[in-house]
C-alpha atoms as a PDB file:
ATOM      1  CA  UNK A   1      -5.874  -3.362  10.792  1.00  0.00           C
ATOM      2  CA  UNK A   2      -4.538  -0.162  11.835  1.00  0.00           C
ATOM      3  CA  UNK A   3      -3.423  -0.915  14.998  1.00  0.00           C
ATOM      4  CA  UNK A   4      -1.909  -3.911  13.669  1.00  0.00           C
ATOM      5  CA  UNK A   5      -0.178  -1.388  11.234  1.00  0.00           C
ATOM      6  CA  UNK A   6       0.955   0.869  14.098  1.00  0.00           C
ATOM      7  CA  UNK A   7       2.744  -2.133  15.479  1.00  0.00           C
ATOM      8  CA  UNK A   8       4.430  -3.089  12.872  1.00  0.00           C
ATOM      9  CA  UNK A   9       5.561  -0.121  11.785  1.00  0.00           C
ATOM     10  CA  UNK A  10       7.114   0.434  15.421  1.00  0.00           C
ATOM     11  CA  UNK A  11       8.779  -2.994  15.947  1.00  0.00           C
ATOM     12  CA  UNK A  12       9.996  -3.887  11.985  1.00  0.00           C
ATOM     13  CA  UNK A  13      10.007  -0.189  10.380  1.00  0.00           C
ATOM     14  CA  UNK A  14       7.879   1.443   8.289  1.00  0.00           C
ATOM     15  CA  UNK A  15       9.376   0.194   4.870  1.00  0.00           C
ATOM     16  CA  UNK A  16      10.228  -3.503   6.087  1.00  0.00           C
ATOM     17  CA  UNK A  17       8.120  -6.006   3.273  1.00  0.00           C
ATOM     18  CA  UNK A  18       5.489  -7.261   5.637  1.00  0.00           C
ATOM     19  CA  UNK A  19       5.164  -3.495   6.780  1.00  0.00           C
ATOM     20  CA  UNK A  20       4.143  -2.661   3.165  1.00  0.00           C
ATOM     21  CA  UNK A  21       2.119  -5.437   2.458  1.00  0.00           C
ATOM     22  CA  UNK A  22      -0.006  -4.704   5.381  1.00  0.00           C
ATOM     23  CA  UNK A  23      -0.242  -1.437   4.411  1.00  0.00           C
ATOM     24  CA  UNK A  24      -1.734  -2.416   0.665  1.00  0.00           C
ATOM     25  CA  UNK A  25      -4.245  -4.746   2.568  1.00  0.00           C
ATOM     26  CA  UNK A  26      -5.369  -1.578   4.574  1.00  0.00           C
ATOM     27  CA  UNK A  27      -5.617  -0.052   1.162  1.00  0.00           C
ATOM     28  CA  UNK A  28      -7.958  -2.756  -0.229  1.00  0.00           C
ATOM     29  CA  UNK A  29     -10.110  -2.581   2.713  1.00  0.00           C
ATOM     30  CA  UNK A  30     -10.912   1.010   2.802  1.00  0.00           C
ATOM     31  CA  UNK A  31     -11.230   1.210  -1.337  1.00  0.00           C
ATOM     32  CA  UNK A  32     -14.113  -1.786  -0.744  1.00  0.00           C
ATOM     33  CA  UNK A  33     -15.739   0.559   2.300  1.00  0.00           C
ATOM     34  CA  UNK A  34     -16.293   2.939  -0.291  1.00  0.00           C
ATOM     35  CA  UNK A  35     -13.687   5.646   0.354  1.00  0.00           C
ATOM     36  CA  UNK A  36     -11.861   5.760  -2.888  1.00  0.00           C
ATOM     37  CA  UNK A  37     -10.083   8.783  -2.408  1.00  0.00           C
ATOM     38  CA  UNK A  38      -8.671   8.010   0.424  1.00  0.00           C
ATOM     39  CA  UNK A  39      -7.129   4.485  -0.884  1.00  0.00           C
ATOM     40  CA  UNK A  40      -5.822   6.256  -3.575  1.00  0.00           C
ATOM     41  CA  UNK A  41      -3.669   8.511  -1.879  1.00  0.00           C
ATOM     42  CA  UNK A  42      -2.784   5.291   0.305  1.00  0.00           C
ATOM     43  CA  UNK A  43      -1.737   2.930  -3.015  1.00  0.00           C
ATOM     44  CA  UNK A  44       0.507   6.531  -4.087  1.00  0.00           C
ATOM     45  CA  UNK A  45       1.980   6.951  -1.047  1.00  0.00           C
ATOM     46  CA  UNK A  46       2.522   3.051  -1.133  1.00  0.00           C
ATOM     47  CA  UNK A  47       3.527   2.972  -4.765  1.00  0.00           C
ATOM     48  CA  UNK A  48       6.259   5.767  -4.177  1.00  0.00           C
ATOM     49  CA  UNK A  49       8.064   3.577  -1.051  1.00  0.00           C
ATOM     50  CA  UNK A  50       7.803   0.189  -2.807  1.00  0.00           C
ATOM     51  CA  UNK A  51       9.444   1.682  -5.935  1.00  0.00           C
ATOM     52  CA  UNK A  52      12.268   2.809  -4.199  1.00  0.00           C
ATOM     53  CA  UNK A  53      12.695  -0.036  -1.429  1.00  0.00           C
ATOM     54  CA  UNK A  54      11.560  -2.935  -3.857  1.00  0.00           C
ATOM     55  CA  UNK A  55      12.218  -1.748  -7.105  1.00  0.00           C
ATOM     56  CA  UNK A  56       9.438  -0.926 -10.176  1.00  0.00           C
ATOM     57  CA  UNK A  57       9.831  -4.385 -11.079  1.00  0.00           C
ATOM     58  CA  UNK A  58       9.049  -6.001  -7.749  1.00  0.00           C
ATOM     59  CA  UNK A  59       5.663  -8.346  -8.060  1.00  0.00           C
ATOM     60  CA  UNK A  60       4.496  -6.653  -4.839  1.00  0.00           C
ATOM     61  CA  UNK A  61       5.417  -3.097  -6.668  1.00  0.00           C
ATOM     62  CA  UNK A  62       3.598  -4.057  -9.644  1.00  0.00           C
ATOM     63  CA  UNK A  63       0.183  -5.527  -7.554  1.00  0.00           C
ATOM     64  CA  UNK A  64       0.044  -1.436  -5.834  1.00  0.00           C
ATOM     65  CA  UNK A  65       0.479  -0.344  -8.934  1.00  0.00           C
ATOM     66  CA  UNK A  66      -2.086  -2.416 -10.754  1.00  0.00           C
ATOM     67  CA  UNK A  67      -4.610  -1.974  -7.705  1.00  0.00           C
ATOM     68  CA  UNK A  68      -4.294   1.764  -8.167  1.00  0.00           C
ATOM     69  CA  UNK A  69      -4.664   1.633 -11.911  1.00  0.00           C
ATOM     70  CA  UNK A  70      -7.948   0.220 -10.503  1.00  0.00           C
ATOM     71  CA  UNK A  71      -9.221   3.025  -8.972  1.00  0.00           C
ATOM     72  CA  UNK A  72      -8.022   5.587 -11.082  1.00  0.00           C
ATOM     73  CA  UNK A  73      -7.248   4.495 -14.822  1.00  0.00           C
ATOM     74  CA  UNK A  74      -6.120   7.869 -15.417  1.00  0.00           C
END
């Protein structure tokens, strides 16, 4: 997922849509391998560009949101 990450970043941009939604899948897969911290700081990072490229209101905005919420309800 990375590398498919890496390429898309490269050919569409790092804040193009599908760019971001992989990125929120690579989230999900390293919060279910355990390494919370790490997918949290991945969902902020995420949750900062898809506010301002999206909007706060954007479904796909609100799901990074919600996931992170997840992790840490704090």
């Amino acid at each position: 997922m990375v590398t498919v990450l890496a390429g898309e970043s490269q050919l569409q941009g790092p804040e193009d849509p599908s760019t971001l939604i992989t990125r929120h899948q690579l989230a999900r897969v390293i919060a279910a391998q355990g390494r919370l911290d790490e997918a949290k700081t991945e969902y902020r990072h995420l949750l900062e560009v898809r506010t301002r490229v999206l909007g706060e209101e954007d479904p796909d905005t609100q799901a990074t949101k919600a996931a992170l919420e997840e992790l840490d309800p704090n």
